[in-house]
C-alpha atoms as a PDB file:
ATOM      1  CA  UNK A   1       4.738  -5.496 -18.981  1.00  0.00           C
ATOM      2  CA  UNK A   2       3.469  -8.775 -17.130  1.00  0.00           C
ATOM      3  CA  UNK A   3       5.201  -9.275 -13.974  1.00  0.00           C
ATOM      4  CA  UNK A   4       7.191 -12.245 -13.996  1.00  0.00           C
ATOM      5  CA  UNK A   5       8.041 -14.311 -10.468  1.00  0.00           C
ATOM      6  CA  UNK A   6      11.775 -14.977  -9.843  1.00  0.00           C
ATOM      7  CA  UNK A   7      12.022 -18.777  -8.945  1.00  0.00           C
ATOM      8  CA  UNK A   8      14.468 -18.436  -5.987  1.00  0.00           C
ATOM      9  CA  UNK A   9      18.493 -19.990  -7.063  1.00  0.00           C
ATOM     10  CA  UNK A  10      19.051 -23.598  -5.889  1.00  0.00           C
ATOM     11  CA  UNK A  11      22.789 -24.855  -4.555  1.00  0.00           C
ATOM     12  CA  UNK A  12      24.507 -27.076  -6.932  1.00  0.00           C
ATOM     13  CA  UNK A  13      26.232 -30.226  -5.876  1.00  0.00           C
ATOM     14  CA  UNK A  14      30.193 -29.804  -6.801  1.00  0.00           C
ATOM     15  CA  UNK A  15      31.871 -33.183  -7.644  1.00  0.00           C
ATOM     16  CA  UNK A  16      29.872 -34.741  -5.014  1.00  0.00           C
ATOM     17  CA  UNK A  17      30.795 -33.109  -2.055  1.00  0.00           C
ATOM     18  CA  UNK A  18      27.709 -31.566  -0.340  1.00  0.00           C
ATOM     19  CA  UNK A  19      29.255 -28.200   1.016  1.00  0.00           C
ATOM     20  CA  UNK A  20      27.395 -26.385   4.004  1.00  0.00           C
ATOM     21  CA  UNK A  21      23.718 -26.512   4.297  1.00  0.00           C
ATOM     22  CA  UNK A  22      21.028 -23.719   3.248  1.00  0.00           C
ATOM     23  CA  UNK A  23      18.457 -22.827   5.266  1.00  0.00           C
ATOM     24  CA  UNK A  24      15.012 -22.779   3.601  1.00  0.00           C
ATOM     25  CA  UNK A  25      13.531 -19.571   2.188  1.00  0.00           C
ATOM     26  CA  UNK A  26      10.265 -18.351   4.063  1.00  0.00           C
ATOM     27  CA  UNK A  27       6.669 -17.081   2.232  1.00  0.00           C
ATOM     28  CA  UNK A  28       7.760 -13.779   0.542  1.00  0.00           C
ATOM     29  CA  UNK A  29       4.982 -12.215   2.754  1.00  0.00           C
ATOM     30  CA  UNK A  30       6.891 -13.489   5.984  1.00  0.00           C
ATOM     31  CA  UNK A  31      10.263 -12.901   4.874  1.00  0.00           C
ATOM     32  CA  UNK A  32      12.152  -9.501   6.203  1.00  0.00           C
ATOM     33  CA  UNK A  33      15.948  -9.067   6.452  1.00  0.00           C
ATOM     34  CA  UNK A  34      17.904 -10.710   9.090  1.00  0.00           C
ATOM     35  CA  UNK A  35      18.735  -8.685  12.018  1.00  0.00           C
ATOM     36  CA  UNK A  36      22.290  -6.904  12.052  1.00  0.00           C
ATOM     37  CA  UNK A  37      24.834  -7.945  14.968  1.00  0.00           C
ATOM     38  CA  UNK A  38      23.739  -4.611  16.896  1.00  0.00           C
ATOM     39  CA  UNK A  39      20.504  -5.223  16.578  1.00  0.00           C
ATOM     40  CA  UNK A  40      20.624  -8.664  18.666  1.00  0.00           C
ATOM     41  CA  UNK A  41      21.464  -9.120  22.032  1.00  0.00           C
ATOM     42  CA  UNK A  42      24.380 -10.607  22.947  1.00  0.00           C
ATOM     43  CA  UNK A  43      22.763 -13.601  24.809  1.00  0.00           C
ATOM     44  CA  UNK A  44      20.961 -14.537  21.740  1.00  0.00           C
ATOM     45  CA  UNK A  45      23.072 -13.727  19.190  1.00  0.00           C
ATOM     46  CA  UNK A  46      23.388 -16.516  16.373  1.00  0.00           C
ATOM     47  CA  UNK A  47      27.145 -18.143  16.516  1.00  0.00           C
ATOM     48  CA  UNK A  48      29.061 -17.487  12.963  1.00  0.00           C
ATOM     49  CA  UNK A  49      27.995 -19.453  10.122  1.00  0.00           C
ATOM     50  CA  UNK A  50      30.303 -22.524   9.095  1.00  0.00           C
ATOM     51  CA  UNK A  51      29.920 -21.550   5.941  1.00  0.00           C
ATOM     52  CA  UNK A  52      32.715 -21.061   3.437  1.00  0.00           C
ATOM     53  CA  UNK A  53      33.208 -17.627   2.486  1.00  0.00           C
ATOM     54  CA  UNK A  54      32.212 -17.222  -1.173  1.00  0.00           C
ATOM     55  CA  UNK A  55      29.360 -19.713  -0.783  1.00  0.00           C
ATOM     56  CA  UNK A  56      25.880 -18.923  -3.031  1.00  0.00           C
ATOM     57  CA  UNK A  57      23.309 -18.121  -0.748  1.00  0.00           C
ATOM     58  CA  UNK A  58      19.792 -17.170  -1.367  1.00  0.00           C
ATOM     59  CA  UNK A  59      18.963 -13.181  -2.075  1.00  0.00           C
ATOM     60  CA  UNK A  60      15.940 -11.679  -0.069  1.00  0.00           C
ATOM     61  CA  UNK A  61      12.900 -10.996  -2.445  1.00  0.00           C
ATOM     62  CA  UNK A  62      12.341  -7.154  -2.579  1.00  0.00           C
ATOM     63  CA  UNK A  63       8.631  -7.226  -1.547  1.00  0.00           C
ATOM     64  CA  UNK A  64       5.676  -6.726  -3.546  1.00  0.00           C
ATOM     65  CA  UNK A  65       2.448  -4.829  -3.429  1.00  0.00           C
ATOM     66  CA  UNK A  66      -0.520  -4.723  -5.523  1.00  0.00           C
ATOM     67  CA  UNK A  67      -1.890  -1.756  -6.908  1.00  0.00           C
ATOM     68  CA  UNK A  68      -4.102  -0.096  -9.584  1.00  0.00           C
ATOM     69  CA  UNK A  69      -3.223   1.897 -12.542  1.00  0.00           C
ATOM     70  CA  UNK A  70      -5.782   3.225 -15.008  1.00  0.00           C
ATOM     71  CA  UNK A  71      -6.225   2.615 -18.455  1.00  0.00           C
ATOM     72  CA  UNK A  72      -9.021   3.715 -21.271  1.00  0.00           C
ATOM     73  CA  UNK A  73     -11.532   0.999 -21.843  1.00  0.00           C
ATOM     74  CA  UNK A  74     -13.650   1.940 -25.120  1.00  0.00           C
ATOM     75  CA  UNK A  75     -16.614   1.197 -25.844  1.00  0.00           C
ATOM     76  CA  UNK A  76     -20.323   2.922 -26.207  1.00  0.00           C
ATOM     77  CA  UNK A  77     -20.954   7.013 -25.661  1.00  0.00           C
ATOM     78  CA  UNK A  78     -21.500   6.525 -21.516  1.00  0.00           C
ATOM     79  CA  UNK A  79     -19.864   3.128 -21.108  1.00  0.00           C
ATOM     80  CA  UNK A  80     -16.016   4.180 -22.651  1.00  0.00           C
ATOM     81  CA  UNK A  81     -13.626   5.991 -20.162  1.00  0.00           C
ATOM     82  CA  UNK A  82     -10.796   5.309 -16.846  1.00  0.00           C
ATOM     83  CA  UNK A  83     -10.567   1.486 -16.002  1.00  0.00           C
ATOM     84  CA  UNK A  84      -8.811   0.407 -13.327  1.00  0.00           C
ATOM     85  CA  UNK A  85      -5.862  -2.504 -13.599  1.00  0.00           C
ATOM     86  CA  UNK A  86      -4.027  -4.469 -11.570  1.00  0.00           C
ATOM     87  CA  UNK A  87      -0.253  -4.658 -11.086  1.00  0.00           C
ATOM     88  CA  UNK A  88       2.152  -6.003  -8.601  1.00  0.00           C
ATOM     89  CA  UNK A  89       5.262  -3.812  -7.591  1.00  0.00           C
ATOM     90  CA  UNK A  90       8.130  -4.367  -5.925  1.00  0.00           C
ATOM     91  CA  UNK A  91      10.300  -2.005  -4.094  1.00  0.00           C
ATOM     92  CA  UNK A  92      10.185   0.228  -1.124  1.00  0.00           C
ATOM     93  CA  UNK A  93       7.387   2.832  -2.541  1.00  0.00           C
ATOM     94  CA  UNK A  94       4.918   1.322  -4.298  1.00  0.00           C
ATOM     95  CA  UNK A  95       3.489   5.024  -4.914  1.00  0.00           C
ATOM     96  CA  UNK A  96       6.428   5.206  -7.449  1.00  0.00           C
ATOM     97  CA  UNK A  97       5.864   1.791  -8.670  1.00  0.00           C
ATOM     98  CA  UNK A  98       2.464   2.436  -9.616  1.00  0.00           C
ATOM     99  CA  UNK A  99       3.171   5.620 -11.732  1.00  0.00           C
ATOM    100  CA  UNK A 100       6.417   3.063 -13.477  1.00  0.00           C
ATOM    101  CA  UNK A 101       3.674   0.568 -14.160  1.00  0.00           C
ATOM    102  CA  UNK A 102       1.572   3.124 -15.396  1.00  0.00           C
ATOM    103  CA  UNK A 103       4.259   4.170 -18.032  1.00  0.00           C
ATOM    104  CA  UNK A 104       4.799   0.897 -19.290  1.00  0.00           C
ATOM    105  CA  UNK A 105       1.410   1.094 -20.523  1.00  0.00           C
ATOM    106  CA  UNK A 106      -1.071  -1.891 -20.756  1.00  0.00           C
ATOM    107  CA  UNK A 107      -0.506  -5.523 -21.959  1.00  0.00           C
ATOM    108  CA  UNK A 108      -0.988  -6.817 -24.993  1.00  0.00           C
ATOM    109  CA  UNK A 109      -3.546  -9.170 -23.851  1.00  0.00           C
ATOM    110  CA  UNK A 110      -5.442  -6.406 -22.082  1.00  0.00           C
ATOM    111  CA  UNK A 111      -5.221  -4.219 -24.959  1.00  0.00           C
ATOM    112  CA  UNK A 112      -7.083  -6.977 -27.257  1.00  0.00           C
ATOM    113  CA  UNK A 113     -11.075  -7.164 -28.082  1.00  0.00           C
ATOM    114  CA  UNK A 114     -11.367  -5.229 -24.906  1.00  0.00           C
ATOM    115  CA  UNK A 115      -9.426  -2.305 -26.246  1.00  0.00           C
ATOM    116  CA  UNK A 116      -7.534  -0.948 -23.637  1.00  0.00           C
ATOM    117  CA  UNK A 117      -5.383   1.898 -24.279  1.00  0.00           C
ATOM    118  CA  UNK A 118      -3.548   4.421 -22.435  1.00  0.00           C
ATOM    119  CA  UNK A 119      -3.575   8.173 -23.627  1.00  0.00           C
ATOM    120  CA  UNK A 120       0.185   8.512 -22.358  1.00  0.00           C
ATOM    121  CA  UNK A 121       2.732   8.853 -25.083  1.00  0.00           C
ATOM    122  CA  UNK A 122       5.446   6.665 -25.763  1.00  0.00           C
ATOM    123  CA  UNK A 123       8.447   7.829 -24.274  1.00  0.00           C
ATOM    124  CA  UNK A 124       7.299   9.434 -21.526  1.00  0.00           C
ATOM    125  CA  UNK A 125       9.473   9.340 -18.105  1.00  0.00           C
ATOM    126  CA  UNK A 126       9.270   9.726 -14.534  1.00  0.00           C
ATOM    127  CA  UNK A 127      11.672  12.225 -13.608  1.00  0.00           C
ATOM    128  CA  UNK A 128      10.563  12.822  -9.555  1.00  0.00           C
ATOM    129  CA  UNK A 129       7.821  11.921  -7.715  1.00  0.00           C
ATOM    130  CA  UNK A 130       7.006  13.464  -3.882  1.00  0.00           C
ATOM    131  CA  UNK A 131       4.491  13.585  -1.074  1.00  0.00           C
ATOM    132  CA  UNK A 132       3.943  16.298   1.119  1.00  0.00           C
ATOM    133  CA  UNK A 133       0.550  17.448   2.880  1.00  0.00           C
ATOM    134  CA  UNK A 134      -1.522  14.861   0.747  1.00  0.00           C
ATOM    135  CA  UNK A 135      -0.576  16.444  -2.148  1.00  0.00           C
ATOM    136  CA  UNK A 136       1.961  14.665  -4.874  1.00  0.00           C
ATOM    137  CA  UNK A 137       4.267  16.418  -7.342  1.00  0.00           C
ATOM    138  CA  UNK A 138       4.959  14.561 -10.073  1.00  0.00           C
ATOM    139  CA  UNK A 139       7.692  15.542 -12.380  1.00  0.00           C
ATOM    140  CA  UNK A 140       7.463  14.306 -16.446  1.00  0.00           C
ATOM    141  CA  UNK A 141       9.971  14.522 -18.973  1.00  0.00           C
ATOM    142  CA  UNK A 142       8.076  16.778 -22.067  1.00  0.00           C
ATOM    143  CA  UNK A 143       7.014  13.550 -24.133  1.00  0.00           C
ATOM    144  CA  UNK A 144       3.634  13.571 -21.811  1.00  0.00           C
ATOM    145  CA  UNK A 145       2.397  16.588 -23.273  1.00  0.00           C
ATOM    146  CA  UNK A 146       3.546  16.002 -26.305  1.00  0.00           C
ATOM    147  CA  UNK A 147       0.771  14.793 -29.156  1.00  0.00           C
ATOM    148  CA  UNK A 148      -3.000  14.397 -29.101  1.00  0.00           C
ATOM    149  CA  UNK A 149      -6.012  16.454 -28.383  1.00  0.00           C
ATOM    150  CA  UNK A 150      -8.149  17.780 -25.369  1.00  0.00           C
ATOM    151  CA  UNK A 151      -9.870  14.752 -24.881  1.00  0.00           C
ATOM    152  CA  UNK A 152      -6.220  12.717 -24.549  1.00  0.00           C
ATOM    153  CA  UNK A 153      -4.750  15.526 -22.421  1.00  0.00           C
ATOM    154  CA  UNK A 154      -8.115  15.304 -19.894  1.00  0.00           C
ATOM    155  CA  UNK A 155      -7.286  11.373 -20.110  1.00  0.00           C
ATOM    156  CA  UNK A 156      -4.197  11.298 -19.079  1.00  0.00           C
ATOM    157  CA  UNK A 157      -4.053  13.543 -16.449  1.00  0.00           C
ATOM    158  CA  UNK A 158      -6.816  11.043 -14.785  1.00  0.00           C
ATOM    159  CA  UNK A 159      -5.384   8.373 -15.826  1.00  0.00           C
ATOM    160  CA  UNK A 160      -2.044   9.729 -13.473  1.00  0.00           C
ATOM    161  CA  UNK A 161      -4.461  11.628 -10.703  1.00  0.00           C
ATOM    162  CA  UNK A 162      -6.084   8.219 -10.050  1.00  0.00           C
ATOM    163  CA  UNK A 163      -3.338   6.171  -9.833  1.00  0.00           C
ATOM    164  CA  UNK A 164      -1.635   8.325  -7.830  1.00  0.00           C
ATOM    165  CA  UNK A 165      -4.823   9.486  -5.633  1.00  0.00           C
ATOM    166  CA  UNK A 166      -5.714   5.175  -4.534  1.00  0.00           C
ATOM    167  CA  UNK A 167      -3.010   6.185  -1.774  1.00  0.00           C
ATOM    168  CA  UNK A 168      -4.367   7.249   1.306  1.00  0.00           C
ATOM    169  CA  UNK A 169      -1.591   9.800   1.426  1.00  0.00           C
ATOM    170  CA  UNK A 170      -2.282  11.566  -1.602  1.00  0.00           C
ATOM    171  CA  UNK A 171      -5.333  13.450  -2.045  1.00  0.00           C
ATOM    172  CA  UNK A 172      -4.448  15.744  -5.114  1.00  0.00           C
ATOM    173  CA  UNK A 173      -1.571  16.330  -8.051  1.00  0.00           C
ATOM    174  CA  UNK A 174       0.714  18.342  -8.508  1.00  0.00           C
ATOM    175  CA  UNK A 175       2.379  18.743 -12.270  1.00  0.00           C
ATOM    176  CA  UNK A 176       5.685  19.615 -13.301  1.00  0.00           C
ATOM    177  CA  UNK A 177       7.601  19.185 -16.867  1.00  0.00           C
ATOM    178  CA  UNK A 178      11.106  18.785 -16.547  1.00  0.00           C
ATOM    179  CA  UNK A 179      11.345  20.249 -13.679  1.00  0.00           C
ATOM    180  CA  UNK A 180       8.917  23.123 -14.103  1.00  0.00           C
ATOM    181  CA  UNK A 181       5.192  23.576 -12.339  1.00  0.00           C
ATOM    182  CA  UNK A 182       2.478  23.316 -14.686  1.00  0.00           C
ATOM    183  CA  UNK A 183      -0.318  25.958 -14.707  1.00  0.00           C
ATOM    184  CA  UNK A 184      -1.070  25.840 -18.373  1.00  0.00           C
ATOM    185  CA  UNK A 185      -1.010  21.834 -19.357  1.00  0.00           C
ATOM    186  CA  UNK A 186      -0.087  21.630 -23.162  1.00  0.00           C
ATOM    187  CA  UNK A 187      -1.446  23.719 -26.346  1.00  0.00           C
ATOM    188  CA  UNK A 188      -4.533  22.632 -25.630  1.00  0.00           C
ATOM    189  CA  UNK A 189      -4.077  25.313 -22.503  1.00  0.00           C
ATOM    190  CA  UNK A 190      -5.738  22.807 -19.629  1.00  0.00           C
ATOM    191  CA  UNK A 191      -5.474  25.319 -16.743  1.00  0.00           C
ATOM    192  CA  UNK A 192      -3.607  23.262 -13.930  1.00  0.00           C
ATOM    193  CA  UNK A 193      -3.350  26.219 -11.694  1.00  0.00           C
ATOM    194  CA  UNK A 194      -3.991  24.304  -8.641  1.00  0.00           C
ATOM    195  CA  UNK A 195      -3.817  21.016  -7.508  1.00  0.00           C
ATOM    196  CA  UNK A 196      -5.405  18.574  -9.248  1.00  0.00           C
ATOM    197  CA  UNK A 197      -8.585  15.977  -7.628  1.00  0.00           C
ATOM    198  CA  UNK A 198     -10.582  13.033  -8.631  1.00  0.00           C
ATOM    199  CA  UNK A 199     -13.604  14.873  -9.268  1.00  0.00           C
ATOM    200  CA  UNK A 200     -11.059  17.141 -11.667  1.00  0.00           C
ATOM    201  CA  UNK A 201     -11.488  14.047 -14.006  1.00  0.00           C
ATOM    202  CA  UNK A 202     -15.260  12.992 -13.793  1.00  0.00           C
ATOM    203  CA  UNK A 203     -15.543  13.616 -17.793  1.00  0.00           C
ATOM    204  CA  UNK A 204     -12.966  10.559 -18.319  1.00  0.00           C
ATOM    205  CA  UNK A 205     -15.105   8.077 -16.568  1.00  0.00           C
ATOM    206  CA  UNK A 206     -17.915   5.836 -17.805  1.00  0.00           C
ATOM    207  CA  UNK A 207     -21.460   6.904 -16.388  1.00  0.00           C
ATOM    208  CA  UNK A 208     -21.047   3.839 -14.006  1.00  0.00           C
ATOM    209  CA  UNK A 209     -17.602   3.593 -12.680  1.00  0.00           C
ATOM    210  CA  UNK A 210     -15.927   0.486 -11.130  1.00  0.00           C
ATOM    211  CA  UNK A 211     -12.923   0.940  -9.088  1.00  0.00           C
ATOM    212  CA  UNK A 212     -12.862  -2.438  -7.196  1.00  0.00           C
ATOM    213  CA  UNK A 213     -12.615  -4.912  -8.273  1.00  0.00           C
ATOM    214  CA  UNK A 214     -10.039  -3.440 -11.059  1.00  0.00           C
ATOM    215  CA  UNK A 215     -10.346  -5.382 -14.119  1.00  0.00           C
ATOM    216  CA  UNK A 216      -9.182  -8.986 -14.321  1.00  0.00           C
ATOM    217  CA  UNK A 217      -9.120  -8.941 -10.502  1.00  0.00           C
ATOM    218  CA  UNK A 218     -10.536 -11.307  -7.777  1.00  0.00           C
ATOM    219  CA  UNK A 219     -13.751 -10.870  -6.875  1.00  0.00           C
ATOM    220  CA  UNK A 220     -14.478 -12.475  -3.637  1.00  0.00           C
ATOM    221  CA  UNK A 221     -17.676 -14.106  -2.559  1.00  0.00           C
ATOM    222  CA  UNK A 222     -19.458 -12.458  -1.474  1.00  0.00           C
ATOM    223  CA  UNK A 223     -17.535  -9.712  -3.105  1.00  0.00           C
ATOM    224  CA  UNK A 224     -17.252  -6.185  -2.858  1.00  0.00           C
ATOM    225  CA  UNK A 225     -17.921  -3.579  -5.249  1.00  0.00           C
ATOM    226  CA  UNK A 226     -17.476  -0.014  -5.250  1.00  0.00           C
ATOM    227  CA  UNK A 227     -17.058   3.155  -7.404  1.00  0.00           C
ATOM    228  CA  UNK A 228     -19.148   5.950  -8.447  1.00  0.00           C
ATOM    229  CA  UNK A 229     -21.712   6.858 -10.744  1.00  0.00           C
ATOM    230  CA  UNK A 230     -23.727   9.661 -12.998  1.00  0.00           C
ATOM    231  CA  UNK A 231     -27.274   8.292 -13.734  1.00  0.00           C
ATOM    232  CA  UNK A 232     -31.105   9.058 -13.750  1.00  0.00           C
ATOM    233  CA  UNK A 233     -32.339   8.585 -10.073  1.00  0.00           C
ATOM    234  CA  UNK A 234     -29.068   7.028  -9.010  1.00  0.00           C
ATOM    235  CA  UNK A 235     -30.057   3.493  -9.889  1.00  0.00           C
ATOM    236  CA  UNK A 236     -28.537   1.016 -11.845  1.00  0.00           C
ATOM    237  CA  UNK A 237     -28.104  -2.763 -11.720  1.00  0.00           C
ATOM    238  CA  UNK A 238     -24.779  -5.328 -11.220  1.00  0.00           C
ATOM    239  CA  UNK A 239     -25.206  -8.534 -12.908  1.00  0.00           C
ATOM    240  CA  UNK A 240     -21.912 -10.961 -12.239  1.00  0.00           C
ATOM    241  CA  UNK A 241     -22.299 -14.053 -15.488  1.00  0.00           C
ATOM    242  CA  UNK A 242     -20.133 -17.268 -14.641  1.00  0.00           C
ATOM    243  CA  UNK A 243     -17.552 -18.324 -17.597  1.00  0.00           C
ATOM    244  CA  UNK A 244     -20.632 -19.949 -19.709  1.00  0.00           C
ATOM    245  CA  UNK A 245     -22.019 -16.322 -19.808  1.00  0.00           C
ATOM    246  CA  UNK A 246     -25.543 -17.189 -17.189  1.00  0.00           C
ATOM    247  CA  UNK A 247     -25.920 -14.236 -14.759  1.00  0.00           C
ATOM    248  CA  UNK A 248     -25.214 -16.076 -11.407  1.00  0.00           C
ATOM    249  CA  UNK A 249     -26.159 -12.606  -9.355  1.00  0.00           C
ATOM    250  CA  UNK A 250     -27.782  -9.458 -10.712  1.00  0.00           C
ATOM    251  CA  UNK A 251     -29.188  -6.928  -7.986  1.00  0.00           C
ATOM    252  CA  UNK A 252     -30.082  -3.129  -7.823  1.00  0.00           C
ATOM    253  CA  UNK A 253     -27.386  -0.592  -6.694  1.00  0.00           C
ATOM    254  CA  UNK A 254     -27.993   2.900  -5.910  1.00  0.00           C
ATOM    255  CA  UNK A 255     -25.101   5.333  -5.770  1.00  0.00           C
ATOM    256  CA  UNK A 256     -25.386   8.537  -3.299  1.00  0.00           C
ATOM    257  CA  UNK A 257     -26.180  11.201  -5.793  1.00  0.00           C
ATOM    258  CA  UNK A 258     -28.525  11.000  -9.016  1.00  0.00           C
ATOM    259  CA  UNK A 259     -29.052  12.421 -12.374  1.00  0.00           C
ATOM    260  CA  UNK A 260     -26.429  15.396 -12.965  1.00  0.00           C
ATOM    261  CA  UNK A 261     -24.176  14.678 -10.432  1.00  0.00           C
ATOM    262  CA  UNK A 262     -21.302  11.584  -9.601  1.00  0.00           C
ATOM    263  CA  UNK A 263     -22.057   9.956  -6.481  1.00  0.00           C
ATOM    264  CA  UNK A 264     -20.623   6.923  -4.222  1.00  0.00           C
ATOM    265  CA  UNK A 265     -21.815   3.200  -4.419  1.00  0.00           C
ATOM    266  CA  UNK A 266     -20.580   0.453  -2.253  1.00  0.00           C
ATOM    267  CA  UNK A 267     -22.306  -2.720  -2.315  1.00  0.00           C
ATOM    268  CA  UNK A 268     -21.519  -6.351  -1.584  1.00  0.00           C
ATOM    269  CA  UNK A 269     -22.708  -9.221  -3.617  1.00  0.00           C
ATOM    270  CA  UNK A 270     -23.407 -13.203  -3.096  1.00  0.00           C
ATOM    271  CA  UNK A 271     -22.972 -15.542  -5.967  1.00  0.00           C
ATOM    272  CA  UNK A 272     -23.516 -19.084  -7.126  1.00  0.00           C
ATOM    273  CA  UNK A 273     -20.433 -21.159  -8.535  1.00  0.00           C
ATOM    274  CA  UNK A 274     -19.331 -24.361  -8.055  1.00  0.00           C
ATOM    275  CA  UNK A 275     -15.208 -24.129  -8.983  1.00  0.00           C
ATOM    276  CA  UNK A 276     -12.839 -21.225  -9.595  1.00  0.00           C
ATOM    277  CA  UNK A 277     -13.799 -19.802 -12.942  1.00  0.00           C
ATOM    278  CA  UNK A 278     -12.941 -16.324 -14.744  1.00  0.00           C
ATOM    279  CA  UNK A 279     -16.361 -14.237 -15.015  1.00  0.00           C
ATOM    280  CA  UNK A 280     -17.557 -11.468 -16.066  1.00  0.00           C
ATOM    281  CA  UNK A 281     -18.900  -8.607 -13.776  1.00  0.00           C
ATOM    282  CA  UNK A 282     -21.625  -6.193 -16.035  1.00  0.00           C
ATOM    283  CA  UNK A 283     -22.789  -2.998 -14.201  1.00  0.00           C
ATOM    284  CA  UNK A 284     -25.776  -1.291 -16.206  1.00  0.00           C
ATOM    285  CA  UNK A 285     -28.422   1.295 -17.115  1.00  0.00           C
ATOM    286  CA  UNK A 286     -32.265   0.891 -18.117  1.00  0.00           C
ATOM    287  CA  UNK A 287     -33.135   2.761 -21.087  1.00  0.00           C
ATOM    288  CA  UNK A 288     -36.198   5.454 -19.927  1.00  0.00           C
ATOM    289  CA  UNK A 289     -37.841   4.583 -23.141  1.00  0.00           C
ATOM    290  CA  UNK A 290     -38.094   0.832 -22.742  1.00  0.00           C
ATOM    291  CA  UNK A 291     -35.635  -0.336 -20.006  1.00  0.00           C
ATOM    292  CA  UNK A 292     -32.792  -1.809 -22.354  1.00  0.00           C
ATOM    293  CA  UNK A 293     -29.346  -1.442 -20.861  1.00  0.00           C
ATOM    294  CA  UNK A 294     -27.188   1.543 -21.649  1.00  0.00           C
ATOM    295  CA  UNK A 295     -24.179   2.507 -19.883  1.00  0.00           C
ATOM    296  CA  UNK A 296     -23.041  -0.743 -19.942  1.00  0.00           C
ATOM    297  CA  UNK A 297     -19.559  -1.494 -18.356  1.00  0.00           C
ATOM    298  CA  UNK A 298     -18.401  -4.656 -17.918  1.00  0.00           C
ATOM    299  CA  UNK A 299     -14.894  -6.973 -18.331  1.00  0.00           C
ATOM    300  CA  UNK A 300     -13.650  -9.901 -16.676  1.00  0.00           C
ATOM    301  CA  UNK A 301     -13.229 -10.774 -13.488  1.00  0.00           C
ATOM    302  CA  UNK A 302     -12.373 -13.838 -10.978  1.00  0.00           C
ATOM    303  CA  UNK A 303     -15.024 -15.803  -9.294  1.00  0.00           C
ATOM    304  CA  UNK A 304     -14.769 -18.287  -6.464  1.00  0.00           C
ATOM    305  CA  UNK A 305     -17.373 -20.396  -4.943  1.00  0.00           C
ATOM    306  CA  UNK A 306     -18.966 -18.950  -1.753  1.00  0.00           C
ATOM    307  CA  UNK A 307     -16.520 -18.949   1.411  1.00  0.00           C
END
């Protein structure tokens, strides 16, 4: 579900009388609770508020953190697979939040032309969550093996391993079903008999994978992009095409392992726009037979003139 800001509550003037006065609310990225009475020393502690007791005051803003859950983006044999999305939680663990956001599964704008899907089933709920030693345990109710074959069981286990692995503090996943540790993951019997990795789910990702920016996101300029990739001699290209569709940037990449294997690319990029504008970042293939793209993966993203 979109996110929706909470416009903070104003104080109403009663029959005139203008009763106390309310301090103004601070950026939510500066605000934090105000200290408690032990907390202060005496010499500079604040002297009780006139206020009336029962007075409205203004609620402190849980804060919020941006993160990335992963959908399915179809498309073409070697261009279809995990796509990264943004979301904003609130709350004191946004590791939780992200898995939440990941439930709710995607908008119905992003699940439009660009056909965005999740392979998680309705219903599905987060019963625990934990970190210990970089590894997570996560802890479904039995609607998220429920339905589907292999090739949505292999998706959404990725689709949970990467949202949960863009922590530092989780490096592998840990599945449980009501309670119980997984080692055989549905009837399609997906061992899970050890913890599982990214590179458990390379065959859910597009031959060129973008993790950042995530799609719809702000790409700054120059912007950075990053992910990993599976193609012939490691090269591919990134062209970024303003809101008119005119490639404003399009350069060579090269992740760190070729043909057969998925390797690491990380590569900034300078572009050429004169206002704020919603783009589109492409990241491509040439055909060996006459250089045409394949692997194409591409969807929108936010461009800004150069800083």
């Amino acid at each position: 579900m979109n996110g929706r800001l909470r416009s903070l509550p104003f104080v109403l003037l009663v029959l005139g009388v203008l009763v106390g006065a309310c301090a103004p609310a601070g950026d939510l990225e500066s605000r934090s609770p105000a200290p408690t009475s032990s907390s202060v020393p005496a010499e500079t502690a604040t002297p009780p508020s006139a206020e009336p007791t029962g007075a409205p005051t203004s609620p402190t803003l849980a804060p919020s953190t941006a993160v990335r859950v992963y959908f399915y983006l179809g498309g073409e044999p070697g261009s279809d697979g995990l796509v990264p999305v943004e979301r904003s939680v609130s709350g004191d663990d946004p590791i939780e939040g992200a898995v939440t956001a990941l439930l709710a599964g995607p908008t119905t704008a992003e699940a439009g032309d660009q056909t965005i899907s999740t392979a998680i089933p309705d219903g599905s709920r987060l019963l625990g969550l934990s970190v210990a030693d970089g590894v997570a345990s996560v802890d479904f109710s039995r609607e998220y093996q429920s339905g589907g074959g292999s090739m949505s069981m292999f998706v959404r286990l990725g689709q949970v391993v990467y949202t949960l692995t863009q922590f530092p503090t989780v490096q592998s996943v840990v599945f449980k079903i009501e309670g119980q540790r997984v080692t055989v993951f549905s009837g399609e019997g997906i061992g899970l008999d050890r913890p599982q990795t990214r590179a458990d789910s390379g065959g859910v990702l597009p031959a060129i994978f973008v993790d950042l920016p995530a799609y719809g996101g702000a790409l700054g300029n120059p912007g950075r992009i990053s992910g990993t990739a599976d193609v012939f001699e490691a090269q591919f290209r990134v062209t970024i095409l303003d809101a008119q569709g005119k490639a404003v940037a399009d350069v060579p990449a090269m992740a760190s392992c070729g043909t057969g294997c998925r390797g690491a690319f990380d590569l900034t990029v300078s572009y050429a726009v004169d206002q704020a504008q919603t783009g589109t970042l492409r990241v491509w293939d040439g055909s060996m037979k006459d250089g045409s793209p394949i692997n194409v993966r591409e969807y929108p993203v936010g461009l800004v003139p150069a800083s």
